[in-house]
PDB file of N, CA and C in Angstrom:
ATOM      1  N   UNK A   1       0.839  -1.188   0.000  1.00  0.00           N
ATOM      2  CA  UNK A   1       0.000   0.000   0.000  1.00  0.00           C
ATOM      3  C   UNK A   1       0.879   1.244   0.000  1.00  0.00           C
ATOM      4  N   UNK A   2       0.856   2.119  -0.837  1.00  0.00           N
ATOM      5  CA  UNK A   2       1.492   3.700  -1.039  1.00  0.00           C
ATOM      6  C   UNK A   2       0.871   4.407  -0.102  1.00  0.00           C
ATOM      7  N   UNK A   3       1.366   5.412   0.417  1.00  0.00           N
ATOM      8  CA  UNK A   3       1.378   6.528   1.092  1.00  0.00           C
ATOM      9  C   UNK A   3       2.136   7.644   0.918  1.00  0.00           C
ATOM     10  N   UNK A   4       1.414   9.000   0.982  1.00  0.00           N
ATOM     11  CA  UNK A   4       1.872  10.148   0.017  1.00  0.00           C
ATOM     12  C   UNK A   4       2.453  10.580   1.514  1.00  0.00           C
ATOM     13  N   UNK A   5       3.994  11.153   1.750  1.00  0.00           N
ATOM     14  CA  UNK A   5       4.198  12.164   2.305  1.00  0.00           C
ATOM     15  C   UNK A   5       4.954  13.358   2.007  1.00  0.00           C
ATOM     16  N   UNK A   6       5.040  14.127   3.089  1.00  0.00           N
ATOM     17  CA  UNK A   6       5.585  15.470   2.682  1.00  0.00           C
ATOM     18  C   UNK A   6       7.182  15.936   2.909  1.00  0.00           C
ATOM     19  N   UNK A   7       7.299  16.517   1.861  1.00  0.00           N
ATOM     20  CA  UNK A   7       9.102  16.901   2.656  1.00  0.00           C
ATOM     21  C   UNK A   7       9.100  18.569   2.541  1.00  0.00           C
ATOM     22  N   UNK A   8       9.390  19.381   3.469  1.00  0.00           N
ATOM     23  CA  UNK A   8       9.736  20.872   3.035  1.00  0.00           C
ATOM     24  C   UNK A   8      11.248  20.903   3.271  1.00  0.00           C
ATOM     25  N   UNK A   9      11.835  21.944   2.277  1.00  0.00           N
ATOM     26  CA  UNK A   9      12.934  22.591   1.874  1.00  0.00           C
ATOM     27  C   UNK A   9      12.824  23.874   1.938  1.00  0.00           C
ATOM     28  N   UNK A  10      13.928  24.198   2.835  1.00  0.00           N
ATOM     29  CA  UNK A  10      14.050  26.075   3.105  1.00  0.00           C
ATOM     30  C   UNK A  10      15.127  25.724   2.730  1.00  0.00           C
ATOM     31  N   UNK A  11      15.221  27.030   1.810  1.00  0.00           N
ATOM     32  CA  UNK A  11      16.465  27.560   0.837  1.00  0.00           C
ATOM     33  C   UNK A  11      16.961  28.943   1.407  1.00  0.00           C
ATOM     34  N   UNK A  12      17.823  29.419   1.783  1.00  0.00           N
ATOM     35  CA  UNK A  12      18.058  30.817   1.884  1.00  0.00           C
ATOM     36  C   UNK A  12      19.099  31.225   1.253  1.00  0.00           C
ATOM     37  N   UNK A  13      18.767  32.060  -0.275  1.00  0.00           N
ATOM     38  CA  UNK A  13      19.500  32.502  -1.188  1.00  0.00           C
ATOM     39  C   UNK A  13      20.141  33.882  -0.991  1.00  0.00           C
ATOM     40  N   UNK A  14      21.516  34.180  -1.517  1.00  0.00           N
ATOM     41  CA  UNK A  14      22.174  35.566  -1.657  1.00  0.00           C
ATOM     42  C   UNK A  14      21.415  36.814  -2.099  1.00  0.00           C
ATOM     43  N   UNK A  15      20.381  36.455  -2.769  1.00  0.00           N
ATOM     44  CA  UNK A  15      19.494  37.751  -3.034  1.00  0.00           C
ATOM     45  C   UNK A  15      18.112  37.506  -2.980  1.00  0.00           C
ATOM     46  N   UNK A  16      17.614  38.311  -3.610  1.00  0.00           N
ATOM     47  CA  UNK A  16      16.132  37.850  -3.825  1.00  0.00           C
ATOM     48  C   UNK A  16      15.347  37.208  -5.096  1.00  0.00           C
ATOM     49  N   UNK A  17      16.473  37.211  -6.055  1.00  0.00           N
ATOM     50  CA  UNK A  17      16.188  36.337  -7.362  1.00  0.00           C
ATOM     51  C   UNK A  17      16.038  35.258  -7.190  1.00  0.00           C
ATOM     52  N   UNK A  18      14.824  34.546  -7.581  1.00  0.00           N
ATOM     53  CA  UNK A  18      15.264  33.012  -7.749  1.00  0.00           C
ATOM     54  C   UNK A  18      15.993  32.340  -8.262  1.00  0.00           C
ATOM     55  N   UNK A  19      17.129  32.866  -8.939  1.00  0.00           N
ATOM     56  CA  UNK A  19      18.003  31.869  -9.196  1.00  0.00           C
ATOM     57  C   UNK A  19      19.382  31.974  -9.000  1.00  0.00           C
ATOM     58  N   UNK A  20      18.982  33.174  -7.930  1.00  0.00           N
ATOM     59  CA  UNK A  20      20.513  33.528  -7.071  1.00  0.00           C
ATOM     60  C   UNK A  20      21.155  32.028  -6.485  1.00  0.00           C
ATOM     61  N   UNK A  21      21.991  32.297  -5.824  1.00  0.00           N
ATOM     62  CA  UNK A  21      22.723  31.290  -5.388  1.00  0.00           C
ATOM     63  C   UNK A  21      22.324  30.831  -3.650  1.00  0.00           C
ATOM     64  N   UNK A  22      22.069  29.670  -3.639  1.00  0.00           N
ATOM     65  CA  UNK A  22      21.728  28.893  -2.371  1.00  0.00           C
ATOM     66  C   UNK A  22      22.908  28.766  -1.169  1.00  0.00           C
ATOM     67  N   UNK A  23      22.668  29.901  -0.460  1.00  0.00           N
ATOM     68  CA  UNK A  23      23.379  30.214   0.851  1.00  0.00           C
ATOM     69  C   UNK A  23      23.481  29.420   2.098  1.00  0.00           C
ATOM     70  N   UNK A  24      22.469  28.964   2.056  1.00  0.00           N
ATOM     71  CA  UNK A  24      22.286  27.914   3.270  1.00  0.00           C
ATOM     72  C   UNK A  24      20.944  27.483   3.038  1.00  0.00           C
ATOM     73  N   UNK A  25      20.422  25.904   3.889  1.00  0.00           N
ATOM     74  CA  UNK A  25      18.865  25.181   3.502  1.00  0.00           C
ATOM     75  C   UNK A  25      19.165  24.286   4.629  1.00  0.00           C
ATOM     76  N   UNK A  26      17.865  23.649   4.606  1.00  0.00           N
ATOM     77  CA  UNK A  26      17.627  22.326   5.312  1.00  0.00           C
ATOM     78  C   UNK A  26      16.233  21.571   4.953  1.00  0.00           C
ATOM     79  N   UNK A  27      16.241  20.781   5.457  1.00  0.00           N
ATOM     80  CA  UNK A  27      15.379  19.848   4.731  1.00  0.00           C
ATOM     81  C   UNK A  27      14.635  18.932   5.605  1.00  0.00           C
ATOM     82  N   UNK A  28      13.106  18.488   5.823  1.00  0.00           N
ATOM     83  CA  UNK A  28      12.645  18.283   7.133  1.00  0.00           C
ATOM     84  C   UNK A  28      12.010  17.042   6.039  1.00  0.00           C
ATOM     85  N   UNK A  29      12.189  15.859   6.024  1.00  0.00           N
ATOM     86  CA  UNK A  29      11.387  14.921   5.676  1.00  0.00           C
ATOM     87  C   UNK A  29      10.877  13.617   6.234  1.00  0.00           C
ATOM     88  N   UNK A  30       9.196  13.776   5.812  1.00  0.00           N
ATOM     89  CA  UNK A  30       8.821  12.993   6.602  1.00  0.00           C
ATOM     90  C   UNK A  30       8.401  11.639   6.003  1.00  0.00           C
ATOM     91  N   UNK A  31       9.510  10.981   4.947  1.00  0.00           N
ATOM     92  CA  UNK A  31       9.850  10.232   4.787  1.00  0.00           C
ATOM     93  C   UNK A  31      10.918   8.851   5.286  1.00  0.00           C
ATOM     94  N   UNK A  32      11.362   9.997   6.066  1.00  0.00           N
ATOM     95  CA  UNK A  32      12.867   9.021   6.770  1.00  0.00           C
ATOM     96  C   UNK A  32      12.119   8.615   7.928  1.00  0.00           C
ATOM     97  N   UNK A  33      12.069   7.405   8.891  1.00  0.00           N
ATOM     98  CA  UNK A  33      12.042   7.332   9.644  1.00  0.00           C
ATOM     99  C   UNK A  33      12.014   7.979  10.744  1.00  0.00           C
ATOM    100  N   UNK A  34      10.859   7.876  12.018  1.00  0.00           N
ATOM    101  CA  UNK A  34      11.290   8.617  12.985  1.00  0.00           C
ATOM    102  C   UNK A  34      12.395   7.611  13.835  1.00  0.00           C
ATOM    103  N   UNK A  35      13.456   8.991  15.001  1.00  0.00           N
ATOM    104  CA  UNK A  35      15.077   8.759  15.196  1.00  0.00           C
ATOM    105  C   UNK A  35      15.810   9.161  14.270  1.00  0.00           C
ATOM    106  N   UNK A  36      15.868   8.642  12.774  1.00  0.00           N
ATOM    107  CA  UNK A  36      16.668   9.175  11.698  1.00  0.00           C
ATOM    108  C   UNK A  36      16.854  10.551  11.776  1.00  0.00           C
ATOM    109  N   UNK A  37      18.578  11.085  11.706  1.00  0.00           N
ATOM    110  CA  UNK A  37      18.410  12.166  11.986  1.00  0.00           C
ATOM    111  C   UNK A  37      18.151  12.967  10.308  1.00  0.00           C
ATOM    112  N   UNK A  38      17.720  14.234  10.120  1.00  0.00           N
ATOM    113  CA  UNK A  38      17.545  14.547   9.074  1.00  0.00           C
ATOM    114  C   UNK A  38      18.686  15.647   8.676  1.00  0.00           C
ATOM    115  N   UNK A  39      18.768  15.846   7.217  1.00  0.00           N
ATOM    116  CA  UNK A  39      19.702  16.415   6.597  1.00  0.00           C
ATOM    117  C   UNK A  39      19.534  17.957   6.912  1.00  0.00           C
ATOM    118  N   UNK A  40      20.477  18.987   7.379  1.00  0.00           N
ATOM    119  CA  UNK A  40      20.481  19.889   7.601  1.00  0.00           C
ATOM    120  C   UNK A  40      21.580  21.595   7.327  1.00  0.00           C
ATOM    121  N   UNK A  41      21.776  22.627   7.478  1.00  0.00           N
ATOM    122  CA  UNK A  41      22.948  23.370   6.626  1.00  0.00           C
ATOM    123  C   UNK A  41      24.323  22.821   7.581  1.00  0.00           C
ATOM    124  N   UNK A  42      25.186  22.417   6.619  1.00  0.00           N
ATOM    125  CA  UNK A  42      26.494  22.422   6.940  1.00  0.00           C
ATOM    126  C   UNK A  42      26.850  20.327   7.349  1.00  0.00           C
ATOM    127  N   UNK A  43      25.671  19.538   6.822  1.00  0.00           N
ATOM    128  CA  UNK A  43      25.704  18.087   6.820  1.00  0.00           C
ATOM    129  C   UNK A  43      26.132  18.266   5.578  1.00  0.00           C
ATOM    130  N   UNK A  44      26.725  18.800   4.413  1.00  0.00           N
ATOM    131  CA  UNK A  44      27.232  18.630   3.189  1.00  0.00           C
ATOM    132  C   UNK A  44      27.728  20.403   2.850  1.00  0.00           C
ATOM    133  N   UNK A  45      29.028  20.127   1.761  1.00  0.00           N
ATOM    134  CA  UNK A  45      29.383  21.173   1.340  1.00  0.00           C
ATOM    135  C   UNK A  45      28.440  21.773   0.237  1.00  0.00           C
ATOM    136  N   UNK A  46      27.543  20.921  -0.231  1.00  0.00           N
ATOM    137  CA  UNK A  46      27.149  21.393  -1.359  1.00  0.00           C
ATOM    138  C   UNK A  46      25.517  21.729  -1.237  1.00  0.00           C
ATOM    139  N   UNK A  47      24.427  22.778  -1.670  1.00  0.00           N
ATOM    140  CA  UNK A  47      23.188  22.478  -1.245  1.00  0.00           C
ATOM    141  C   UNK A  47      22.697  21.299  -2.218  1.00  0.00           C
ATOM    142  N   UNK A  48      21.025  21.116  -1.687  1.00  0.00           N
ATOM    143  CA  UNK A  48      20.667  20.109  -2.671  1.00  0.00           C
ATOM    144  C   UNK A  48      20.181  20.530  -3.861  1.00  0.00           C
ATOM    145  N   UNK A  49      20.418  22.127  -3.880  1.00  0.00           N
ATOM    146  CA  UNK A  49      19.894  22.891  -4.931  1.00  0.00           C
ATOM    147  C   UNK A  49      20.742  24.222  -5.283  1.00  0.00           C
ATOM    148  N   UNK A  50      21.240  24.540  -6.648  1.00  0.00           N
ATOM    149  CA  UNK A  50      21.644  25.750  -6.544  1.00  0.00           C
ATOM    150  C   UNK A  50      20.755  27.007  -6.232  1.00  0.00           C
ATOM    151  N   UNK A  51      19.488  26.749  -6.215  1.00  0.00           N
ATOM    152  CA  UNK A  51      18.555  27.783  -6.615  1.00  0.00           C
ATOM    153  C   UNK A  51      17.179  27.511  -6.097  1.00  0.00           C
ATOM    154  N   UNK A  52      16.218  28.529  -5.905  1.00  0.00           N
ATOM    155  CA  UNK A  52      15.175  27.861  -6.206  1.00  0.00           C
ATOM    156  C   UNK A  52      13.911  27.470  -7.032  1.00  0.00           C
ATOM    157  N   UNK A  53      15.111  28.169  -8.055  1.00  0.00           N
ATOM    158  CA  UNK A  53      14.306  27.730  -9.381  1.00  0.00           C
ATOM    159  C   UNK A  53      14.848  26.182  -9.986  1.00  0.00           C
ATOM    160  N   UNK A  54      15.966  25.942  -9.786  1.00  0.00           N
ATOM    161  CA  UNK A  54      16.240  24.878  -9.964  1.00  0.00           C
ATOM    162  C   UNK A  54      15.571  23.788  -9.088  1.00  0.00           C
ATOM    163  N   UNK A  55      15.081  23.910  -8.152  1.00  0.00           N
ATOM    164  CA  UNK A  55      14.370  23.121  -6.678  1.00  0.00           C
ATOM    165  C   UNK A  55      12.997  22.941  -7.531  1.00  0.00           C
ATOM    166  N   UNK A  56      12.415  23.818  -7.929  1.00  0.00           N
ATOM    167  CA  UNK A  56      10.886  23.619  -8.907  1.00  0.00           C
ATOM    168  C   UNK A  56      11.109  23.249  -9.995  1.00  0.00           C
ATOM    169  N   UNK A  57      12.277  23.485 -10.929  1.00  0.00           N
ATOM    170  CA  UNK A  57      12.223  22.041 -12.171  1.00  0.00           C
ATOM    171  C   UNK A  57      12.522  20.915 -11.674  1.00  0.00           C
ATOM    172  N   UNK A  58      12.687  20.737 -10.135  1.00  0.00           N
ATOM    173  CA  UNK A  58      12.897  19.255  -9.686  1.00  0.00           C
ATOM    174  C   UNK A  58      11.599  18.901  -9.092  1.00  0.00           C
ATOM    175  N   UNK A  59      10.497  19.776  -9.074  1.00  0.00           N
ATOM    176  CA  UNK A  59       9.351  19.350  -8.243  1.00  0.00           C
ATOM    177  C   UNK A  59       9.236  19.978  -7.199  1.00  0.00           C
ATOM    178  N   UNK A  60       9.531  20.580  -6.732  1.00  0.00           N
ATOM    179  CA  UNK A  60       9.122  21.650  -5.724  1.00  0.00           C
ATOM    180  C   UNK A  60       8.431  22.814  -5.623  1.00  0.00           C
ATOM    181  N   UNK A  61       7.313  23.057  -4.733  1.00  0.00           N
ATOM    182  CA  UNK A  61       6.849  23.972  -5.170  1.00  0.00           C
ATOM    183  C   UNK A  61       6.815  24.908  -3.783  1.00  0.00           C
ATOM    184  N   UNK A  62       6.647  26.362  -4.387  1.00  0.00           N
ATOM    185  CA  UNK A  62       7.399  27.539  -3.174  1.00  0.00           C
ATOM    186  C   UNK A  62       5.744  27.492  -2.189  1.00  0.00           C
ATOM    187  N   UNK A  63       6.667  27.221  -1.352  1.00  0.00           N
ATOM    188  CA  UNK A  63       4.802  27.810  -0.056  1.00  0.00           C
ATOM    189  C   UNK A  63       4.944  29.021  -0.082  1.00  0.00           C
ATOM    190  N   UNK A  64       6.080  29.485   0.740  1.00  0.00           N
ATOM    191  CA  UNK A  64       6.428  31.356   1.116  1.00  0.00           C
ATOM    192  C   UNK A  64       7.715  31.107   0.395  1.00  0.00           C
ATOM    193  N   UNK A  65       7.377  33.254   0.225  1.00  0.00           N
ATOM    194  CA  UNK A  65       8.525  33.831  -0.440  1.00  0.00           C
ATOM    195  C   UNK A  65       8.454  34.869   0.893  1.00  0.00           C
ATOM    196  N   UNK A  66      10.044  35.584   0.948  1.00  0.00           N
ATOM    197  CA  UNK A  66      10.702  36.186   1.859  1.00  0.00           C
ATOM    198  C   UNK A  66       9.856  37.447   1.483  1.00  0.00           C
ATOM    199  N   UNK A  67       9.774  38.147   2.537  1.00  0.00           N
ATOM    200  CA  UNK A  67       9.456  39.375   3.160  1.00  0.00           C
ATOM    201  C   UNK A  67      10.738  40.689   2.848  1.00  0.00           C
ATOM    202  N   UNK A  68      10.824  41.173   1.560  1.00  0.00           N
ATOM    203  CA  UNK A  68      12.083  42.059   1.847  1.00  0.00           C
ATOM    204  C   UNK A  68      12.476  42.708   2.872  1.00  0.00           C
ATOM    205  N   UNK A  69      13.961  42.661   2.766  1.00  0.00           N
ATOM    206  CA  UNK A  69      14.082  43.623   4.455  1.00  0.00           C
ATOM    207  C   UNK A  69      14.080  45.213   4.073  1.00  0.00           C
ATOM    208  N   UNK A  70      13.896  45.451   4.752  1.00  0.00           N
ATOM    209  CA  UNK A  70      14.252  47.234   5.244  1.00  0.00           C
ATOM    210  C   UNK A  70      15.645  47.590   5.842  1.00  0.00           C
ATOM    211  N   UNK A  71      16.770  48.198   4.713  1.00  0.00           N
ATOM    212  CA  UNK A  71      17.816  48.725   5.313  1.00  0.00           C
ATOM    213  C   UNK A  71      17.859  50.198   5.854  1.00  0.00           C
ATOM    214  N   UNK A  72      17.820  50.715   6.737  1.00  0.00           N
ATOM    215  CA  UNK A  72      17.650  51.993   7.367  1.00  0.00           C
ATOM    216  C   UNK A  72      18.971  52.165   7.090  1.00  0.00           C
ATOM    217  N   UNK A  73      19.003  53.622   6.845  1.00  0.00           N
ATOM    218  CA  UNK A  73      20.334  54.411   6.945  1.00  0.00           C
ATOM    219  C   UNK A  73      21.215  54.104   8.404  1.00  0.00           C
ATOM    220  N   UNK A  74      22.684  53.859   7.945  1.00  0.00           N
ATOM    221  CA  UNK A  74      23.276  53.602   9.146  1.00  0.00           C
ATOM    222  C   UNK A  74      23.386  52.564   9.761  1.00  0.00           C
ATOM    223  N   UNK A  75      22.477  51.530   9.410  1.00  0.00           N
ATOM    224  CA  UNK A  75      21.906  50.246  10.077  1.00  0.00           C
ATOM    225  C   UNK A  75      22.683  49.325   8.971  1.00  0.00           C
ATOM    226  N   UNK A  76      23.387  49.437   7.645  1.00  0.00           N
ATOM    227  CA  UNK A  76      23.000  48.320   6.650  1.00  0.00           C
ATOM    228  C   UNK A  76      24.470  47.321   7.024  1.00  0.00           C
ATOM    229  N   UNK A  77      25.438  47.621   7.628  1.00  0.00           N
ATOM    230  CA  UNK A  77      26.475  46.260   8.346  1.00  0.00           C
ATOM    231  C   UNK A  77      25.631  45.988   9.381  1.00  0.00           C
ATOM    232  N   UNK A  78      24.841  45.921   9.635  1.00  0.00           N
ATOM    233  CA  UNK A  78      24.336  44.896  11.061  1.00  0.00           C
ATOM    234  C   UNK A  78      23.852  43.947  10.439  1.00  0.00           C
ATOM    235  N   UNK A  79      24.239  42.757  11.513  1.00  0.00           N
ATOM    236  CA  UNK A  79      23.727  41.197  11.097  1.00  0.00           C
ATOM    237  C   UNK A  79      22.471  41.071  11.640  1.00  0.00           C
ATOM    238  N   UNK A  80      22.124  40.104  11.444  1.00  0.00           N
ATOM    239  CA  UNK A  80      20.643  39.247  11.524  1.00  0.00           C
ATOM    240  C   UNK A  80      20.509  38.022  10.669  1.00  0.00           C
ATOM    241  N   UNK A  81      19.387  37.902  11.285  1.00  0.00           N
ATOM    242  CA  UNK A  81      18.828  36.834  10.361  1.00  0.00           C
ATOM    243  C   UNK A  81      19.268  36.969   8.713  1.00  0.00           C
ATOM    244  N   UNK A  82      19.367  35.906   8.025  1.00  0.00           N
ATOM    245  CA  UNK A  82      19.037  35.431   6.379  1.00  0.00           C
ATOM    246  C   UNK A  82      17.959  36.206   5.786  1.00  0.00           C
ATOM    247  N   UNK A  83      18.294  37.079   4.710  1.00  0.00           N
ATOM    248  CA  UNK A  83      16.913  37.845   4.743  1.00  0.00           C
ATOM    249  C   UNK A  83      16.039  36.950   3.790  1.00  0.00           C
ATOM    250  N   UNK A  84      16.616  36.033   2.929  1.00  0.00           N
ATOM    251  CA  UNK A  84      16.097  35.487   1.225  1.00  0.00           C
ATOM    252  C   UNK A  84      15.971  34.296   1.896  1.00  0.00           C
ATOM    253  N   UNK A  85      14.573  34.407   2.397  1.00  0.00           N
ATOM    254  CA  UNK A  85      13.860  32.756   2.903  1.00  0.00           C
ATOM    255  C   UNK A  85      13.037  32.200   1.936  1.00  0.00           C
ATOM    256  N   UNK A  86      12.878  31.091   1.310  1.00  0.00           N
ATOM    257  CA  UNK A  86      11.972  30.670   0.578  1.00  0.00           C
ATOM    258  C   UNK A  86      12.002  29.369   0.736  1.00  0.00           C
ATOM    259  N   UNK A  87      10.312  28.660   1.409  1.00  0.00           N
ATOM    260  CA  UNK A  87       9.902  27.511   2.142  1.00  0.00           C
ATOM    261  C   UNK A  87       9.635  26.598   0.622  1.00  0.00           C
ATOM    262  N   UNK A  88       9.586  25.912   0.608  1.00  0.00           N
ATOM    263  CA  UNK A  88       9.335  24.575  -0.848  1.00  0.00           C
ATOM    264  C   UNK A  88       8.523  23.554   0.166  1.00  0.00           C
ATOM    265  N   UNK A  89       7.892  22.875  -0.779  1.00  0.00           N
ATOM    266  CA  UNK A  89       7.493  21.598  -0.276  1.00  0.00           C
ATOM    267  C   UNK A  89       7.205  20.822  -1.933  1.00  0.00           C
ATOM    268  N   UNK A  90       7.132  19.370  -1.330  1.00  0.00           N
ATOM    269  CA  UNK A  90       6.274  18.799  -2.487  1.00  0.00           C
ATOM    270  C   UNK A  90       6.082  17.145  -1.434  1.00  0.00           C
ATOM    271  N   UNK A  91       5.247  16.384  -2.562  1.00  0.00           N
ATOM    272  CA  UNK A  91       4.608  15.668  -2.198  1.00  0.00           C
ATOM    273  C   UNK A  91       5.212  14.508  -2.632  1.00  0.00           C
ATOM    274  N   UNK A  92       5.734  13.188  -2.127  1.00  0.00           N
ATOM    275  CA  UNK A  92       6.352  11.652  -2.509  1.00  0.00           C
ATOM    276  C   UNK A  92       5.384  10.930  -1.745  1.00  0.00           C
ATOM    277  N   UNK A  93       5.782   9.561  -2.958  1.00  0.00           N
ATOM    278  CA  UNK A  93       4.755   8.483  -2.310  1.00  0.00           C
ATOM    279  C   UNK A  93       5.854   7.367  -2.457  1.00  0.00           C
ATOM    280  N   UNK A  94       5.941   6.622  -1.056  1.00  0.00           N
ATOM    281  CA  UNK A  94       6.597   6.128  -0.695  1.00  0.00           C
ATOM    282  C   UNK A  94       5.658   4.169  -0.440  1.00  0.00           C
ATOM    283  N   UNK A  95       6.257   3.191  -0.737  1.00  0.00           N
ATOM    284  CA  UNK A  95       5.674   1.930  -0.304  1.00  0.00           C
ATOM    285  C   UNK A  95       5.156   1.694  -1.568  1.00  0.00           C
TER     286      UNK A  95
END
């Protein structure tokens, strides 16, 4: 018997283009076993995607797109958060 589950992919790219370059991601699937630990940024040198346009000719499709930030004068070397968040999911059937 098949069963459809879900995997999401957060990508956080260098800009706000989609097909900027993939800065850091992780990957929550609920395919692997529970205990299995899951794949996350810095478990590989490489992402599983350059892009996330490349992530949707593989089947992925975007839930959220990032919120641009606001650089205030004076403020724009301060760190924070990743500003280029973009959530993916798609759907596998597994069994």
């Amino acid at each position: 018997m098949s069963t459809t589950r879900q995997q999401i992919l957060i990508l956080h790219l260098s800009e706000p283009d989609l097909e900027s370059r993939t800065v850091a991601w992780a990957l929550y699937d609920s395919t692997i076993p529970k205990g299995q630990l899951q794949m996350n940024t810095g478990d590989s040198n490489e992402p599983p995607y350059d892009s996330v346009l490349d992530a949707m000719r593989d089947g992925w499709n975007v839930m959220q797109l990032p919120t641009l930030p606001i650089f205030r004068t004076g403020f724009e070397h301060e760190q924070g958060h990743l500003p280029y968040e973009y959530v993916l999911e798609r759907k596998v059937t597994i069994g």
